[in-house]
C-alpha atoms as a PDB file:
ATOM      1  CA  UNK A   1      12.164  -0.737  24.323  1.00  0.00           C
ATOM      2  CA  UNK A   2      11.553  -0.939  20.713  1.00  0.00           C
ATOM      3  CA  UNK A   3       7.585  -0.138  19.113  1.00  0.00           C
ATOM      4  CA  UNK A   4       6.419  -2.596  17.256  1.00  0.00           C
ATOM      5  CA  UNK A   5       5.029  -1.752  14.323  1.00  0.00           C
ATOM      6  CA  UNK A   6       0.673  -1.697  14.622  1.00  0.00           C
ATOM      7  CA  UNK A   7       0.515  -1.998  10.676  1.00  0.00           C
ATOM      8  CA  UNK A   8       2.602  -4.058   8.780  1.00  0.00           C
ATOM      9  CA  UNK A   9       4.663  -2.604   6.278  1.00  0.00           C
ATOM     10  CA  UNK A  10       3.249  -1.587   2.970  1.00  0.00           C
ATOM     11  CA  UNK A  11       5.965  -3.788   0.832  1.00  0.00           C
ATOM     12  CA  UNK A  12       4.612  -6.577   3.385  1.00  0.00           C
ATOM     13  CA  UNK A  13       0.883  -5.846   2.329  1.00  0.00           C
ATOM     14  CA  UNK A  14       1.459  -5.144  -1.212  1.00  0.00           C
ATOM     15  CA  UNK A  15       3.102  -8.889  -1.110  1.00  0.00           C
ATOM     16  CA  UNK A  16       0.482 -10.731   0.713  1.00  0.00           C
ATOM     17  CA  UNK A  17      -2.285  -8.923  -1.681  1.00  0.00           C
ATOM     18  CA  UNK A  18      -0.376  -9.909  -5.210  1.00  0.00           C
ATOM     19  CA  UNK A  19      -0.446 -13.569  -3.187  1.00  0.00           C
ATOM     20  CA  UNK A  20      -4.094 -13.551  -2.328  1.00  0.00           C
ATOM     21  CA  UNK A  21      -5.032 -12.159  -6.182  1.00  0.00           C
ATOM     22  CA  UNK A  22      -3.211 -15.135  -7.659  1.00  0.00           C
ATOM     23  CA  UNK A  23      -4.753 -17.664  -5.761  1.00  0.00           C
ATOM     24  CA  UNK A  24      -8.148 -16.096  -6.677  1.00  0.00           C
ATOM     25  CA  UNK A  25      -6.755 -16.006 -10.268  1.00  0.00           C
ATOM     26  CA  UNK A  26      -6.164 -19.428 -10.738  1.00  0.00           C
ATOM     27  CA  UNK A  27      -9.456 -20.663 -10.223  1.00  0.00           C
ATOM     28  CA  UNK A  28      -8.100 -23.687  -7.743  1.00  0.00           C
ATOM     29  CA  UNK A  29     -10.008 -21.941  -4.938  1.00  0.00           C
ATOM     30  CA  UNK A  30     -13.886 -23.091  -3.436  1.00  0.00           C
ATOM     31  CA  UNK A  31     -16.347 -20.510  -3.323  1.00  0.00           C
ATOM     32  CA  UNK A  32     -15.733 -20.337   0.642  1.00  0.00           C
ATOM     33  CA  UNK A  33     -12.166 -20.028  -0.004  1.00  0.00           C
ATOM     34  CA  UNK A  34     -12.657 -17.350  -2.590  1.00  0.00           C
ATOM     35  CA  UNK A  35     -14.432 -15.295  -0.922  1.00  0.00           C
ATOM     36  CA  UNK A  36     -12.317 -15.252   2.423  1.00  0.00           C
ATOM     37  CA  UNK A  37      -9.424 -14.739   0.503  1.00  0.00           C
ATOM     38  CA  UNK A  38     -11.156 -12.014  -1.387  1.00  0.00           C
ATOM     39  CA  UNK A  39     -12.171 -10.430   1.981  1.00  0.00           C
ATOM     40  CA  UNK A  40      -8.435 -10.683   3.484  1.00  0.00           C
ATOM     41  CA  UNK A  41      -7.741  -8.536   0.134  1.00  0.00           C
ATOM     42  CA  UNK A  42      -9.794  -5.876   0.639  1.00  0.00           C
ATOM     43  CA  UNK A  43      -8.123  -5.525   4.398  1.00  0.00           C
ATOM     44  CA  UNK A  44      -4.883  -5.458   2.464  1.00  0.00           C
ATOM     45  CA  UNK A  45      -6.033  -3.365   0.127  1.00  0.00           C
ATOM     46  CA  UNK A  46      -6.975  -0.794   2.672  1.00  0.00           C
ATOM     47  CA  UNK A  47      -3.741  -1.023   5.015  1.00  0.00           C
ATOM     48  CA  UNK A  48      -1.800  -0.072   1.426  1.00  0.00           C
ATOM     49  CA  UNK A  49      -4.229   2.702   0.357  1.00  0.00           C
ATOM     50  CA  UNK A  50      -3.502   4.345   4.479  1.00  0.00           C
ATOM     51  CA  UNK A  51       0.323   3.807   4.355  1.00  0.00           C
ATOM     52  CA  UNK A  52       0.275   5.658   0.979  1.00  0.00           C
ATOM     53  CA  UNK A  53      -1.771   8.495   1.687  1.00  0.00           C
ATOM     54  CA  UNK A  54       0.492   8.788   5.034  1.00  0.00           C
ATOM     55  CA  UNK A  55       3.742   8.876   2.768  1.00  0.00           C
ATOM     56  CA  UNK A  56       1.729  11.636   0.331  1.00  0.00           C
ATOM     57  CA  UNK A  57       1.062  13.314   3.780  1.00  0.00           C
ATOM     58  CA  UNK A  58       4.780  13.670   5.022  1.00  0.00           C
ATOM     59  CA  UNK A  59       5.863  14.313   1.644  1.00  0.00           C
ATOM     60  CA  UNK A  60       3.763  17.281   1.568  1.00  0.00           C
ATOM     61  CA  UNK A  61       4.853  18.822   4.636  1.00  0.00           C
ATOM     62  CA  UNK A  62       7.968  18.010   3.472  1.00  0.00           C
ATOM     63  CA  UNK A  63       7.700  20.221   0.481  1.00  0.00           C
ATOM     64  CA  UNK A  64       6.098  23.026   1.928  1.00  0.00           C
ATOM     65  CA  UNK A  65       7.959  26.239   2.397  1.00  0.00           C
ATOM     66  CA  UNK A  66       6.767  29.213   4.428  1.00  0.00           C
ATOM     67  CA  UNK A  67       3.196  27.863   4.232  1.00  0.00           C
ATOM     68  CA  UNK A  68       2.770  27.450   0.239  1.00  0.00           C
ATOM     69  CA  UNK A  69       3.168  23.761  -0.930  1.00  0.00           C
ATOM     70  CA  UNK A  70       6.138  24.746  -3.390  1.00  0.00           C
ATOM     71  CA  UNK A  71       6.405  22.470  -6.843  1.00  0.00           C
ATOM     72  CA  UNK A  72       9.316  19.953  -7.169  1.00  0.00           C
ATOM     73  CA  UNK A  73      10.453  17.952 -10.051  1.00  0.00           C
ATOM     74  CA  UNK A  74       9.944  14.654 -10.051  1.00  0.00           C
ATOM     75  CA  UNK A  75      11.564  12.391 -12.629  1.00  0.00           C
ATOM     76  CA  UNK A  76       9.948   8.476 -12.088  1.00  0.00           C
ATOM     77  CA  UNK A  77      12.622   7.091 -14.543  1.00  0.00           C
ATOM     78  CA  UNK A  78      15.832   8.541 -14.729  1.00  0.00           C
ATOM     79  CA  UNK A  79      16.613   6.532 -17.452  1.00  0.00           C
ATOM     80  CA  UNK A  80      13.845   7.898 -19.581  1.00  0.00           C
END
């Protein structure tokens, strides 16, 4: 039997919150609307901020040798 997921993915979230910030952006929306919308954002907002501190978590414990974080390069554009 398979877990389902209690969180939805960050990519999901990340998706759903560039959605819900340009509906807000273009002005269409009521006050009432506005504001839920801006509410369902700051949920979203949240959900992302958790699944990237987890990821910084597990890449931390990833990198750490014999108790010592230990540095790693990290290149962001390889292209660069």
């Amino acid at each position: 039997m398979a877990r389902k997921k209690a969180v939805p993915d960050f990519e999901h979230s990340l998706a759903e919150l560039q959605t819900l910030v340009e509906r807000l952006e273009s002005g269409e929306l009521s006050l009432e609307d506005s504001l839920t919308a801006f509410e369902q954002g700051i949920g979203l907002t949240r959900e992302c901020q958790a699944a990237l501190a987890q990821a910084e978590q597990k890449v931390q414990i990833l990198l750490e040798r014999d108790g010592e974080l230990q540095p790693a390069p990290f290149d962001a554009d390889p292209n660069a």
